[in-house]
N, C-alpha and C. Protein backbone atom coordinates (compact mmCIF):
# COMPACT_ATOMS: atom_id res chain seq x y z
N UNK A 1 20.97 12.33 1.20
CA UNK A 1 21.17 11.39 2.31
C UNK A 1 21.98 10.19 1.81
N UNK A 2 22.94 9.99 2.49
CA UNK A 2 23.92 8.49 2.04
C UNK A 2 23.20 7.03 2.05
N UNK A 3 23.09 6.39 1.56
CA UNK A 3 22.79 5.11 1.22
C UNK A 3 22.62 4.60 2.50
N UNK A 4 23.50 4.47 3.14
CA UNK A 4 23.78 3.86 4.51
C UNK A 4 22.78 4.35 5.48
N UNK A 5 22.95 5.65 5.72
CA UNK A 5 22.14 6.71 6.80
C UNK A 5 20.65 6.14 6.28
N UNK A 6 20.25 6.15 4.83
CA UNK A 6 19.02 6.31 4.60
C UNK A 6 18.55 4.84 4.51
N UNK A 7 19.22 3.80 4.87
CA UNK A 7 18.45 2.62 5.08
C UNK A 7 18.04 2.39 6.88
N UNK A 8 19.49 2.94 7.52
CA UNK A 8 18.87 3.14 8.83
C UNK A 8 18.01 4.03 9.02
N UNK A 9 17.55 4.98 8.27
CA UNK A 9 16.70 5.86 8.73
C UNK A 9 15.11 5.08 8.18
N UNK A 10 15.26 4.06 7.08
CA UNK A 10 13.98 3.85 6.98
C UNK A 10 13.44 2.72 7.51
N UNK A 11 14.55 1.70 8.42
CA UNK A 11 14.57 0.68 9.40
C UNK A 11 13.93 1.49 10.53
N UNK A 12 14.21 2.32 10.96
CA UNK A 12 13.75 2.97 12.58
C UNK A 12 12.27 3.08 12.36
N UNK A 13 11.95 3.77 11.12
CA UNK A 13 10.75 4.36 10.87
C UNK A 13 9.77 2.97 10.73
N UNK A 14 10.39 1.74 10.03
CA UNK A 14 9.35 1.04 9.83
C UNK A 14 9.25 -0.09 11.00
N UNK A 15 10.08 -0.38 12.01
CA UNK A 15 9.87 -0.77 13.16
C UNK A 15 9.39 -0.19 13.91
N UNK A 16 8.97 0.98 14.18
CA UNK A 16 7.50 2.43 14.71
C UNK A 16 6.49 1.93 14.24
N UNK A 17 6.45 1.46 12.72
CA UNK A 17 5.30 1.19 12.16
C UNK A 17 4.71 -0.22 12.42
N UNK A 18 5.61 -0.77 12.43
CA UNK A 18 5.35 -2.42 12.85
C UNK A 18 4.77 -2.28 14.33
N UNK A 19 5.29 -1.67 15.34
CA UNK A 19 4.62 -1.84 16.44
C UNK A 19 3.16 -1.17 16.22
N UNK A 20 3.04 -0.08 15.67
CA UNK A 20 1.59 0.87 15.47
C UNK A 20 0.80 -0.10 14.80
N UNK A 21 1.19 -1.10 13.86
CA UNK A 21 0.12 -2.05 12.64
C UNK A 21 0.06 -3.08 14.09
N UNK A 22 0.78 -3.76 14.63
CA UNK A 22 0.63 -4.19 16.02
C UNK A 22 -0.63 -4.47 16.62
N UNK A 23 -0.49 -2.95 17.22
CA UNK A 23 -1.39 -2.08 18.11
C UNK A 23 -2.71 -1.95 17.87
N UNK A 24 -2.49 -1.75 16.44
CA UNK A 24 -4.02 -1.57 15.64
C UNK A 24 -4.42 -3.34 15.65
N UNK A 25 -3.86 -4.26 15.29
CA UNK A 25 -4.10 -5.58 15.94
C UNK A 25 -4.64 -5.99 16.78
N UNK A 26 -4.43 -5.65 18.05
CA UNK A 26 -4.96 -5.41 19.18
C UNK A 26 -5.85 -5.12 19.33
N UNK A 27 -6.37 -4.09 18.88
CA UNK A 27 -7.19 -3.28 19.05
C UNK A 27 -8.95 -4.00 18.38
N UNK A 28 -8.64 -4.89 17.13
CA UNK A 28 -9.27 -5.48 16.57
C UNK A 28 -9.51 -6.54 17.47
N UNK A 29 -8.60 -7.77 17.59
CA UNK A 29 -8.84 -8.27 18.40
C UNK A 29 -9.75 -8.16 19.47
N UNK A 30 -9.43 -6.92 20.23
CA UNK A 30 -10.41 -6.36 21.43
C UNK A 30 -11.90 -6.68 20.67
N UNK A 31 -11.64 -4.97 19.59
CA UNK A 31 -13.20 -4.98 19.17
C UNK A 31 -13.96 -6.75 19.18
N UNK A 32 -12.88 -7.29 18.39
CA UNK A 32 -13.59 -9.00 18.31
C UNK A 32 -14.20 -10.01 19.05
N UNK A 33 -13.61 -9.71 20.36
CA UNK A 33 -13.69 -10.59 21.78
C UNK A 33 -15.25 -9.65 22.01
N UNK A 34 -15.08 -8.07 22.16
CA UNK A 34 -16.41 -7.94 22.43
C UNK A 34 -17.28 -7.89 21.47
N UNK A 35 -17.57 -8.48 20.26
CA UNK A 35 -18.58 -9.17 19.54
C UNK A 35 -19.25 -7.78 18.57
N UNK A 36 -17.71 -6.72 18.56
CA UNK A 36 -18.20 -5.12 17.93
C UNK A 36 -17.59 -5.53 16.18
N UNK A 37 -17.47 -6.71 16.15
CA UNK A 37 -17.16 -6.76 14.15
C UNK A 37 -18.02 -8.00 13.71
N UNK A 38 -18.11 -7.80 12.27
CA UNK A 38 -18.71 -8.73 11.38
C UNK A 38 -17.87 -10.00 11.39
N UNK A 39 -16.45 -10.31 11.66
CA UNK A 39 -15.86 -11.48 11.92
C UNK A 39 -16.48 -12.78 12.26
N UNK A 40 -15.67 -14.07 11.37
CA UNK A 40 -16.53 -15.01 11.74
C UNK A 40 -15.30 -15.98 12.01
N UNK A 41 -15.23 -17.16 12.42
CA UNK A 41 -13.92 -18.23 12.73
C UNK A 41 -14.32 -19.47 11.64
N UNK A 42 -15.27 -19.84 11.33
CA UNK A 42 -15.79 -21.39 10.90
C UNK A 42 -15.81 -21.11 9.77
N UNK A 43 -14.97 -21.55 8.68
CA UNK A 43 -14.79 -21.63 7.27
C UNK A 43 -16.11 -22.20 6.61
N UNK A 44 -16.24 -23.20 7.65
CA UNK A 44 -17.32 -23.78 6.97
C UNK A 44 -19.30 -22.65 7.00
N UNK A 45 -19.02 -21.75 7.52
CA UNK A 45 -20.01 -20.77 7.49
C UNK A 45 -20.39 -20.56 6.37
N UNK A 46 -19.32 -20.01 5.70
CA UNK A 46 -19.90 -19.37 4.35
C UNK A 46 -19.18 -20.41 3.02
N UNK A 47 -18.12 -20.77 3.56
CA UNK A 47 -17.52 -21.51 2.81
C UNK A 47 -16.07 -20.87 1.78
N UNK A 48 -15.59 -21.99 1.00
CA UNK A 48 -13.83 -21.83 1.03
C UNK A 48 -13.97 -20.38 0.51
N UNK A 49 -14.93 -20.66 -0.62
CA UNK A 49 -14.75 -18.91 -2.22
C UNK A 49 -15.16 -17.96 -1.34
N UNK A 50 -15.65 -17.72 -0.41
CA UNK A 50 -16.12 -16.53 0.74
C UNK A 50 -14.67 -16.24 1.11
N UNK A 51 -13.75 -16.65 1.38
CA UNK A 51 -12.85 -16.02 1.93
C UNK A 51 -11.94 -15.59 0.84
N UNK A 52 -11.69 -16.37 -0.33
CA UNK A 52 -11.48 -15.56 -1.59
C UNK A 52 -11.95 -14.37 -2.32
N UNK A 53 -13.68 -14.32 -2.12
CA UNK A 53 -14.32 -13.01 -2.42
C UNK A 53 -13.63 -12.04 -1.80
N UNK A 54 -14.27 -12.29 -0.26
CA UNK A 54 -13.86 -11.34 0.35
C UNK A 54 -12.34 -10.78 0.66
N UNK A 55 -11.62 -11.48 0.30
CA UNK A 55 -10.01 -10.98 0.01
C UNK A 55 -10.07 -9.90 -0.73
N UNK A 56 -10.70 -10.43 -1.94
CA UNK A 56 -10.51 -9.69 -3.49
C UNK A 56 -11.50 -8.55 -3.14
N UNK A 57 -12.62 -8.28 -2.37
CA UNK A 57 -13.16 -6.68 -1.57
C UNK A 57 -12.39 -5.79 -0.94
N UNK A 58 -11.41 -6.72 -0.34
CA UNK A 58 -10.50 -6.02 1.15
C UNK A 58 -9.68 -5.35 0.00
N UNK A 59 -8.71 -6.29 -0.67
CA UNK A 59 -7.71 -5.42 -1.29
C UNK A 59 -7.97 -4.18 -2.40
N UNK A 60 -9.32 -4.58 -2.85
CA UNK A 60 -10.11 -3.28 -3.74
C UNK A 60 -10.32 -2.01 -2.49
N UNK A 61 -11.05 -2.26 -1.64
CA UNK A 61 -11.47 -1.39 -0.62
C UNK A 61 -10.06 -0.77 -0.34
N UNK A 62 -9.04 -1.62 0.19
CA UNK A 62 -7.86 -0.91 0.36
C UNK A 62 -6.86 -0.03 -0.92
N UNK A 63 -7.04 -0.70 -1.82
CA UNK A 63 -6.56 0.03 -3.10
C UNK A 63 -7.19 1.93 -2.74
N UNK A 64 -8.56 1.72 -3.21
CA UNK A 64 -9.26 2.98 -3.40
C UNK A 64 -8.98 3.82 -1.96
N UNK A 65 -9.09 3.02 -0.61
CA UNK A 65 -8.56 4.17 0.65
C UNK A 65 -7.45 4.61 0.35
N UNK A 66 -6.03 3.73 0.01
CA UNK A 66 -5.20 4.49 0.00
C UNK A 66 -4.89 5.44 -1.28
N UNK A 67 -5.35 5.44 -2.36
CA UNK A 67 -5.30 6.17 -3.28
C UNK A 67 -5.85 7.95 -2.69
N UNK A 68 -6.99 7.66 -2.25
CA UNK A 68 -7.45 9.51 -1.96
C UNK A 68 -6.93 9.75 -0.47
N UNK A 69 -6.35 8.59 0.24
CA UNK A 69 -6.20 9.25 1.56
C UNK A 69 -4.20 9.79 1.63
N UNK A 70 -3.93 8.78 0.12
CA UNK A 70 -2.55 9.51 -0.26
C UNK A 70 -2.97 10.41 -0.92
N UNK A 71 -3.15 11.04 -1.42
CA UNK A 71 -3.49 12.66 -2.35
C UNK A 71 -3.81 13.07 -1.29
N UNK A 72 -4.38 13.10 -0.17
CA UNK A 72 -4.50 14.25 0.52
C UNK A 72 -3.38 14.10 1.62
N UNK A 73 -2.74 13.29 2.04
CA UNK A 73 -1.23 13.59 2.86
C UNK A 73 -0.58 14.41 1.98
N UNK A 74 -0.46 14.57 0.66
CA UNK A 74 0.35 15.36 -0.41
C UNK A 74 -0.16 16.72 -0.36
N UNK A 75 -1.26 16.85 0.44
CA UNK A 75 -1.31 18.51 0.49
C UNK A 75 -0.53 18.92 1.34
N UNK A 76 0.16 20.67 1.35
CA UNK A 76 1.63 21.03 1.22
C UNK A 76 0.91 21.02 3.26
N UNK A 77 -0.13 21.36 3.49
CA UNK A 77 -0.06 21.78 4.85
C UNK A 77 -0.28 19.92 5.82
N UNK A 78 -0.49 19.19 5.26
CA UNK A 78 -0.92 18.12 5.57
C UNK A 78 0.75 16.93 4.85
N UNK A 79 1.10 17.25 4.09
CA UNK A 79 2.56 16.79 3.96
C UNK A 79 3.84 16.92 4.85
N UNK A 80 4.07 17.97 4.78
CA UNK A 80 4.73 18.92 5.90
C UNK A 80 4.81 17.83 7.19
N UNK A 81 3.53 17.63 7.60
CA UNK A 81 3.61 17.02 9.07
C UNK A 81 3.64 15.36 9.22
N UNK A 82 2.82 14.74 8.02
CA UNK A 82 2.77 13.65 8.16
C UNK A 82 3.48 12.65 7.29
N UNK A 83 3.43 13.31 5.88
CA UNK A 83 4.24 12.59 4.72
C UNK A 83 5.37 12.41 4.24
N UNK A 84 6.02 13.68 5.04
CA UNK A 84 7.12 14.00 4.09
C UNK A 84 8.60 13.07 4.74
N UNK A 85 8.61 12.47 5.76
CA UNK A 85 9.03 11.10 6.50
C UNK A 85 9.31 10.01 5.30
N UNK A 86 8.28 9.83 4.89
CA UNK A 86 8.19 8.62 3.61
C UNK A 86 9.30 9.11 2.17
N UNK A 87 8.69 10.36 2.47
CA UNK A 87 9.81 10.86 0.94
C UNK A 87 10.88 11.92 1.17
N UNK A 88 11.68 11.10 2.11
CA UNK A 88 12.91 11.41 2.55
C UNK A 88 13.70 10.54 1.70
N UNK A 89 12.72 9.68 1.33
CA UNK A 89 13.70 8.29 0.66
C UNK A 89 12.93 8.55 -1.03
N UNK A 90 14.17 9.07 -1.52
CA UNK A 90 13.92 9.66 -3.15
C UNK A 90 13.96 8.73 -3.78
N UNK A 91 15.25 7.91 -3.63
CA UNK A 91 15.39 6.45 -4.31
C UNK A 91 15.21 5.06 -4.19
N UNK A 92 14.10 4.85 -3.31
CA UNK A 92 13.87 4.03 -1.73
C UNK A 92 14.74 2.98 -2.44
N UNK A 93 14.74 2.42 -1.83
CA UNK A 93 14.96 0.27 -0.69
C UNK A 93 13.98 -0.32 -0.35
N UNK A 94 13.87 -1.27 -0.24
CA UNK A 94 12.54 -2.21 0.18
C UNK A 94 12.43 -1.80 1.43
N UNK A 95 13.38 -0.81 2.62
CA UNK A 95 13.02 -0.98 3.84
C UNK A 95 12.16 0.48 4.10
N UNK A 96 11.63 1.05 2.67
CA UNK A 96 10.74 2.22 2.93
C UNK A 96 9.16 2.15 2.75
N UNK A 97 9.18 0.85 2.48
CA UNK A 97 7.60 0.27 2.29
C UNK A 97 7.29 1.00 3.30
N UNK A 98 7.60 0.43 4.85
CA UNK A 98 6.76 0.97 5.72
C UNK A 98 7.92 2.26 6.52
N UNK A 99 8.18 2.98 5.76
CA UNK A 99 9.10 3.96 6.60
C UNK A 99 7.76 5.43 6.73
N UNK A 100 7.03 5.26 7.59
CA UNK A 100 5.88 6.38 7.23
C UNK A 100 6.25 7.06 9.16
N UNK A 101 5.84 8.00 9.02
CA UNK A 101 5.21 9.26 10.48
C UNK A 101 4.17 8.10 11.48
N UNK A 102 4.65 7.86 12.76
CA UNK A 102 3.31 7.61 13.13
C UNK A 102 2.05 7.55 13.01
N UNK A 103 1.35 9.22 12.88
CA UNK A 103 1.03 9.46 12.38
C UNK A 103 -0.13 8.71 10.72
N UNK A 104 1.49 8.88 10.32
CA UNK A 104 0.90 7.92 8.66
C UNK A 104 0.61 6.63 9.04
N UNK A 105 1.32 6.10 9.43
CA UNK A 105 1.14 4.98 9.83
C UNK A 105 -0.20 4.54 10.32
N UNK A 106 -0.87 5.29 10.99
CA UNK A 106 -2.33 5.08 11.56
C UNK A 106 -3.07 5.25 10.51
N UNK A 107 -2.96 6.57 9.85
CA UNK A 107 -3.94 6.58 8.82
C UNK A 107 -4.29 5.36 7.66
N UNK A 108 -2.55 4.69 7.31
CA UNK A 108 -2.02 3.50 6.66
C UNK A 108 -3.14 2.41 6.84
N UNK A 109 -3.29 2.54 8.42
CA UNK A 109 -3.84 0.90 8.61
C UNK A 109 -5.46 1.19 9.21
N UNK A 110 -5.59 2.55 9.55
CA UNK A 110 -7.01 2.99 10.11
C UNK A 110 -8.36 2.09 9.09
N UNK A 111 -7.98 1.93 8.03
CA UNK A 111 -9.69 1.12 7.43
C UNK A 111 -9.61 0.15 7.53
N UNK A 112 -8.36 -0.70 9.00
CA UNK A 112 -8.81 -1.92 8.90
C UNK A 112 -9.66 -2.40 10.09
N UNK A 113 -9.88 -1.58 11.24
CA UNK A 113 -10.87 -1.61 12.16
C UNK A 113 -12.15 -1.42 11.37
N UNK A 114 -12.33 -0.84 10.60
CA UNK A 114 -13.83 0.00 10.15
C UNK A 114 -14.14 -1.19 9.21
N UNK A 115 -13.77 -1.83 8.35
CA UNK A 115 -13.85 -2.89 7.24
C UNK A 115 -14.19 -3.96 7.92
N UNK A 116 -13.54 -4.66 9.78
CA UNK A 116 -14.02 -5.52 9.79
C UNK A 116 -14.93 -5.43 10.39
N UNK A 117 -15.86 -4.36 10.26
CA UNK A 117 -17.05 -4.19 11.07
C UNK A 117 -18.15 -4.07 10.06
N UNK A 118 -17.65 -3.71 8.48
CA UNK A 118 -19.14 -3.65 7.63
C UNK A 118 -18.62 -5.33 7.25
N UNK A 119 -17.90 -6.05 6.90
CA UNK A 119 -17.34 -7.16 5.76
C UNK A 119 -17.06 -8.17 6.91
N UNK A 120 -18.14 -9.58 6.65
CA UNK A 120 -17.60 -10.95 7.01
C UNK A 120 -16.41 -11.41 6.59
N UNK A 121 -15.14 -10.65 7.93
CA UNK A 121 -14.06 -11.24 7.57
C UNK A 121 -13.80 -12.39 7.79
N UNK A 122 -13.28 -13.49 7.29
CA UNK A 122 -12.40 -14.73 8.03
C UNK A 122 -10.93 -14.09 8.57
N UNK A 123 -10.37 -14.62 9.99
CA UNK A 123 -9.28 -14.08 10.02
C UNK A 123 -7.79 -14.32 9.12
N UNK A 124 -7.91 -15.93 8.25
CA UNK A 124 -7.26 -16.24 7.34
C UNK A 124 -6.85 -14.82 6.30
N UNK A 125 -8.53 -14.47 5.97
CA UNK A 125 -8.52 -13.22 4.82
C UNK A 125 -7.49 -12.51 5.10
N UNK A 126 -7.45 -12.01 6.66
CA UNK A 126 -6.79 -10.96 7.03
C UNK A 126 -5.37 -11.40 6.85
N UNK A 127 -4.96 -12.58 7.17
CA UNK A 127 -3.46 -12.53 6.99
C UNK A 127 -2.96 -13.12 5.57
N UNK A 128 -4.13 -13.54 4.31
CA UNK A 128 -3.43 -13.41 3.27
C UNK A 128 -3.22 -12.13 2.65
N UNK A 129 -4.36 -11.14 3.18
CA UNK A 129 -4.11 -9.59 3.02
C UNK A 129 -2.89 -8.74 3.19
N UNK A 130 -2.96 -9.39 4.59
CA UNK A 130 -1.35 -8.83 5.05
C UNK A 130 -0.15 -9.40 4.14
N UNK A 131 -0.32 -10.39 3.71
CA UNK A 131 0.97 -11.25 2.84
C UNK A 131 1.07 -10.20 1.60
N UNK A 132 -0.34 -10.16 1.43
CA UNK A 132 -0.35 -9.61 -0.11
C UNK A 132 0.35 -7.93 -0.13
N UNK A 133 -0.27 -7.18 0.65
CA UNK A 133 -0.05 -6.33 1.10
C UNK A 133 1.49 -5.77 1.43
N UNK A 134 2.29 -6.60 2.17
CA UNK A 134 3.44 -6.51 2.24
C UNK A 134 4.50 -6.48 1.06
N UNK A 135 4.20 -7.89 0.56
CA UNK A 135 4.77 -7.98 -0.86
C UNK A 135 4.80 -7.25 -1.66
N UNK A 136 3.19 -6.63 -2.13
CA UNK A 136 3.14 -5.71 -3.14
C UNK A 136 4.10 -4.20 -2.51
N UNK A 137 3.80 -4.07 -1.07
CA UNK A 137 4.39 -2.25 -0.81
C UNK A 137 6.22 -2.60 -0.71
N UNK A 138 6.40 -3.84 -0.52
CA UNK A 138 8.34 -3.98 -0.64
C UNK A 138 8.60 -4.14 -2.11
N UNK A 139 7.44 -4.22 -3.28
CA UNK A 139 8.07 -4.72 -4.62
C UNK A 139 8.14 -3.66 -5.08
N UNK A 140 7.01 -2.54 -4.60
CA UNK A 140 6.90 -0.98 -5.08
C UNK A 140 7.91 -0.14 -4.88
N UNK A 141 9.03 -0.78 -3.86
CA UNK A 141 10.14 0.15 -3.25
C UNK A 141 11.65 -0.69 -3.32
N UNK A 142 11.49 -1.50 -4.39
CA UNK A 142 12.60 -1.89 -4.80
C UNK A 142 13.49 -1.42 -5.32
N UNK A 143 13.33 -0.18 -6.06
CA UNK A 143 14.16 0.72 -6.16
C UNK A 143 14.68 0.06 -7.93
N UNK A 144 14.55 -1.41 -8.68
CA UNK A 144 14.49 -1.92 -9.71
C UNK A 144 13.53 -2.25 -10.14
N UNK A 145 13.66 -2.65 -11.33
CA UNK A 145 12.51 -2.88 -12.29
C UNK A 145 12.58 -4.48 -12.41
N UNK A 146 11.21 -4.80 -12.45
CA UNK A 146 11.25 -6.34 -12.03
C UNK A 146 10.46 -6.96 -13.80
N UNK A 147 9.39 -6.47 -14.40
CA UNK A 147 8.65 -6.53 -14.94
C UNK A 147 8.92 -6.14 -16.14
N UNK A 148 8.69 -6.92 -17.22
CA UNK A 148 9.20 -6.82 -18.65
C UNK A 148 8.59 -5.89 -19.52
N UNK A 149 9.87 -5.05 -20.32
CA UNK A 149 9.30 -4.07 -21.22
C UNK A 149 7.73 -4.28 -22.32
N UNK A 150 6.58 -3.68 -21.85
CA UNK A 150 5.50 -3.35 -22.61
C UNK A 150 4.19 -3.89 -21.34
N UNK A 151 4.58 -4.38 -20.04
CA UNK A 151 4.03 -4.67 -19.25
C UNK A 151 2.79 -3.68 -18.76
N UNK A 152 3.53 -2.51 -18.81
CA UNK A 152 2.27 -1.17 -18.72
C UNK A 152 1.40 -0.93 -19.71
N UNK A 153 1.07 -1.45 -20.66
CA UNK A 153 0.27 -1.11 -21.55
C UNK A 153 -0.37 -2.68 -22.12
N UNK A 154 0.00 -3.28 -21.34
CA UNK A 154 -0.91 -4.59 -21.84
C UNK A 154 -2.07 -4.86 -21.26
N UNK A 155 -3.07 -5.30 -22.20
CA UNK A 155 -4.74 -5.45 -21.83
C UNK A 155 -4.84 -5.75 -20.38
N UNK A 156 -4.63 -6.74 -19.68
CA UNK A 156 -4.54 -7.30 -18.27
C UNK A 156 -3.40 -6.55 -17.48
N UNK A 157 -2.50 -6.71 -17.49
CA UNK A 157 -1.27 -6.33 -16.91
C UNK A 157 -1.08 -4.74 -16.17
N UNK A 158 -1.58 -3.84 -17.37
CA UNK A 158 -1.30 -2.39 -17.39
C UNK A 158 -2.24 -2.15 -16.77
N UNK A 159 -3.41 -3.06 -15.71
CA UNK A 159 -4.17 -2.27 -14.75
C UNK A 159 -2.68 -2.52 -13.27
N UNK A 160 -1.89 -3.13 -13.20
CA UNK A 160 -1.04 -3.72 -12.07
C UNK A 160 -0.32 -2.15 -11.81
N UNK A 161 -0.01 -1.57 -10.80
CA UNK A 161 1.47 -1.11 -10.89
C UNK A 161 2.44 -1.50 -10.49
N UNK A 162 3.60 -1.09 -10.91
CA UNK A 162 4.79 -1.41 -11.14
C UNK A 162 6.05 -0.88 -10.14
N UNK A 163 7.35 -0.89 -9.74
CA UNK A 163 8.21 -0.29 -8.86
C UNK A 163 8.43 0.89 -9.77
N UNK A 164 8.43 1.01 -11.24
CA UNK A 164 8.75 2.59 -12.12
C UNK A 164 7.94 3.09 -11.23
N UNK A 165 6.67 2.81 -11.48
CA UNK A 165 5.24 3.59 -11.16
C UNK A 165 5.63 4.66 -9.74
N UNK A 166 5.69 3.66 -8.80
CA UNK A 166 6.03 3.73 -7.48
C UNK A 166 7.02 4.75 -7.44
N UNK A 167 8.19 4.71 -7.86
CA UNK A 167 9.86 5.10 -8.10
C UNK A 167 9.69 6.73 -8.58
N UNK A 168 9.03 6.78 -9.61
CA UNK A 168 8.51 8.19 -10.02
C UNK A 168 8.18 8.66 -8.94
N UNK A 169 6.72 8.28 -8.15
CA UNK A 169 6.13 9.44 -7.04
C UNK A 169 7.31 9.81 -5.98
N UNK A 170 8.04 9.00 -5.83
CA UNK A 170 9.16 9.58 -4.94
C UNK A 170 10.22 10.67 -5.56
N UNK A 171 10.28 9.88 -6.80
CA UNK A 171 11.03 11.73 -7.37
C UNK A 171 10.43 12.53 -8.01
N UNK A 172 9.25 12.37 -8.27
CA UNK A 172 8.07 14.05 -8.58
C UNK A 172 7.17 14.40 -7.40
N UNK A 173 6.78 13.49 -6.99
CA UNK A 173 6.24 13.46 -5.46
C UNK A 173 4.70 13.93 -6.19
N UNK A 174 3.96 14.74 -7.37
CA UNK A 174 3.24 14.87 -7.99
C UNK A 174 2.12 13.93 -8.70
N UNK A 175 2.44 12.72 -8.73
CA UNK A 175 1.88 11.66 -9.46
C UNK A 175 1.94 10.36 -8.92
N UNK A 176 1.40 9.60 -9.45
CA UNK A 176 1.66 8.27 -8.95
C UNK A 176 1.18 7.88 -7.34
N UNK A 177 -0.20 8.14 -7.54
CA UNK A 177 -0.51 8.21 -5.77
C UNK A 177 -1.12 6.47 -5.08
N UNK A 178 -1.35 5.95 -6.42
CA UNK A 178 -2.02 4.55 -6.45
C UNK A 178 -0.56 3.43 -5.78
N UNK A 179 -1.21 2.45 -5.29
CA UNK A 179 -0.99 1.26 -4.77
C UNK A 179 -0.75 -0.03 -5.58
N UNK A 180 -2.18 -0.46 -5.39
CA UNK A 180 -1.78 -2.15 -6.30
C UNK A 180 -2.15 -1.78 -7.29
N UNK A 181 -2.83 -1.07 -7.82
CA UNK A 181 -3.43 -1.36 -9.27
C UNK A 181 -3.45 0.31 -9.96
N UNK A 182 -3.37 0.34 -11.37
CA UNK A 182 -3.26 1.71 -11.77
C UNK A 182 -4.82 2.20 -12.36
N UNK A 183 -6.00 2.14 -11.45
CA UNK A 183 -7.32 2.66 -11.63
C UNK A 183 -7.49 3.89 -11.22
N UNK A 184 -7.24 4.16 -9.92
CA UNK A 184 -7.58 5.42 -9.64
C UNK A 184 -6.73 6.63 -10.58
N UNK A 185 -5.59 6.15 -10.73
CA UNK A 185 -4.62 7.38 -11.32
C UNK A 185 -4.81 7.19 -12.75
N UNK A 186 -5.09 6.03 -13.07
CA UNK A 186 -6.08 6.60 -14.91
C UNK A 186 -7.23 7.35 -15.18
N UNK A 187 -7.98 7.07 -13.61
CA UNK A 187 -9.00 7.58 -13.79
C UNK A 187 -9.23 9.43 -13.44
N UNK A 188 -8.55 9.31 -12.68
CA UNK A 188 -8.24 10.74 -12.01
C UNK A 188 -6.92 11.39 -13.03
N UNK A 189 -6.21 10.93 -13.91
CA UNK A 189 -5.10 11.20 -14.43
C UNK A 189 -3.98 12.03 -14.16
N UNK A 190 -3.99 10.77 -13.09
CA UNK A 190 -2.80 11.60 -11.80
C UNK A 190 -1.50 10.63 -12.36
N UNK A 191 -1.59 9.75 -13.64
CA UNK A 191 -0.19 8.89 -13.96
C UNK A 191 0.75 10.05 -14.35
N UNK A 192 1.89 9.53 -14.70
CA UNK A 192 2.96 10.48 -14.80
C UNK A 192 2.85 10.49 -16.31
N UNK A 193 3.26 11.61 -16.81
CA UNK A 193 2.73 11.41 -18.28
C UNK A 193 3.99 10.95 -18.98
N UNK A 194 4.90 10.74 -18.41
CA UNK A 194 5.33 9.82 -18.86
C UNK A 194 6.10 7.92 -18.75
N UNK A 195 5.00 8.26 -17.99
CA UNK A 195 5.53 6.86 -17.50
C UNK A 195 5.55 5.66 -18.66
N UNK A 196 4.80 5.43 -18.88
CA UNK A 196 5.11 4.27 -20.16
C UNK A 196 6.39 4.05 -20.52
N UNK A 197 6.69 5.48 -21.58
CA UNK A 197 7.97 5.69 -21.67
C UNK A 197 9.05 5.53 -21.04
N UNK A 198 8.95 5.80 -19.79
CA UNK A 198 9.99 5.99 -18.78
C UNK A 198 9.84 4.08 -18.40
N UNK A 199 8.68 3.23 -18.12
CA UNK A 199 8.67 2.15 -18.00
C UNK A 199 9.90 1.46 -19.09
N UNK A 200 9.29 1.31 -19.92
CA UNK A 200 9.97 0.26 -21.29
C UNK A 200 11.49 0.97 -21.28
N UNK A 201 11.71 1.98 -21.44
CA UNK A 201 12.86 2.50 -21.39
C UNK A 201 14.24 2.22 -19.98
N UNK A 202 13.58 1.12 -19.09
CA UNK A 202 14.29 1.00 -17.74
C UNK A 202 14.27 -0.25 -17.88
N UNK A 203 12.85 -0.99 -18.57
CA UNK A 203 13.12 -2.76 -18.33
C UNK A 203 13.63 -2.49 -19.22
N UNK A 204 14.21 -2.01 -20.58
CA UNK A 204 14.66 -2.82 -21.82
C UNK A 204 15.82 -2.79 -21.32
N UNK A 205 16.73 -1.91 -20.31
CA UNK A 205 17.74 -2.26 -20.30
C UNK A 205 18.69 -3.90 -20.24
C-alpha cells in the first residue's frame, strides 16, 4: 500500500473510531445520570492521591485487558474479521493508533463501561487516562525510535514498551501483543526473541 493511500486509509478508520470511543461516552454518561456506576464528582470525597491511585488501577486494568483480548483478535478465525484492518498498516504512522474494525474498536474501549462500575472513578481519572492512553498508542505507531539504546533492558525502564516493540507486531504480527508495559509478554513469552537486539540496533543509529 503507498504511503499516501495508507495514511488515508488509517485517517477514515480512526475517525469510525473516534465517533464509536464517542458513543461509548455516552453511553457512560447515561449509565452515570442513572446512578448504574461507582463514579463520584467531589475530589474532596476521597481526596487528591485517590484519583492518582486509581489512575494507576485503570491503566494496569487496561494494560492486562488489552494484552489477552489482543491475542485473541490474532486468532486466524477471529483476525480475519476484526483485526486484520489494524495490520494493513505494516509500517504504521501515528494515524494507526486508532485505525481498528468497528468492531475492534468496541472491544478497544468495552472495559471502560464495566471498570466504572466496580472502581470509584473521578471523571478527571478518566480524562488523564484518555491523555495517557492516546499518547502512549500514537508513540507506539510512530513508526521511529524515540528511546535510547539499552532502554529495554534497564532495571525500571525495560518494564515500558517501546515503538520497536510495537513496530515488530505489525511485521510478524506473532509477538508483541502488550500495550504500555512489557509484563504480560515476559510473562507469557510472547516478546520477539529478538527484540533487544533489534531495539539497540535501531536507536544506536
Amino acid at each position: 500500500m503507498a504511503r499516501w493511500r495508507q495514511s488515508w486509509y488509517e485517517v477514515g478508520h480512526s475517525l469510525s473510531t473516534a465517533g464509536i470511543f464517542a458513543l461509548v461516552g455516552l453511553v457512560i454518561y447515561g449509565m452515570n445520570a442513572a446512578d448504574w456506576t461507582a463514579m463520584y464528582t467531589s475530589i474532596a470525597k476521597y481526596g487528591d492521591g485517590s484519583i492518582l491511585f486509581l489512575l494507576l488501577l485503570l491503566v494496569i486494568f487496561h494494560d492486562t485487558w488489552f494484552y489477552w483480548m489482543h491475542r485473541a483478535i490474532h486468532q486466524p478465525s477471529l483476525f480475519k474479521i476484526i483485526h486484520k484492518v489494524h495490520h494493513q498498516s505494516h509500517n504504521p504512522t501515528p494515524w494507526a493508533a486508532f485505525s481498528f474494525h468497528p468492531l475492534e474498536a468496541f472491544l478497544e474501549i468495552g472495559f471502560l463501561p464495566i471498570i466504572v462500575c466496580l472502581l470509584p472513578l473521578h471523571p478527571l481519572a478518566i480524562v488523564l487516562f484518555s491523555l495517557w492512553s492516546i499518547l502512549f498508542n500514537v508513540m507506539g505507531h510512530l513508526g521511529y525510535e524515540i528511546f535510547p539504546k539499552g532502554f529495554t533492558q534497564h532495571p525500571i525502564f525495560k518494564w515500558f514498551n517501546t515503538p520497536t516493540h510495537h513496530n515488530l507486531h505489525h511485521q510478524r504480527s506473532n509477538c508483541n501483543y502488550g500495550l504500555y508495559f512489557n509484563f504480560w509478554d515476559r510473562v507469557m513469552q510472547t516478546n520477539h526473541k529478538k527484540y533487544h537486539e533489534i531495539f539497540d540496533e535501531i536507536s544506536g543509529r
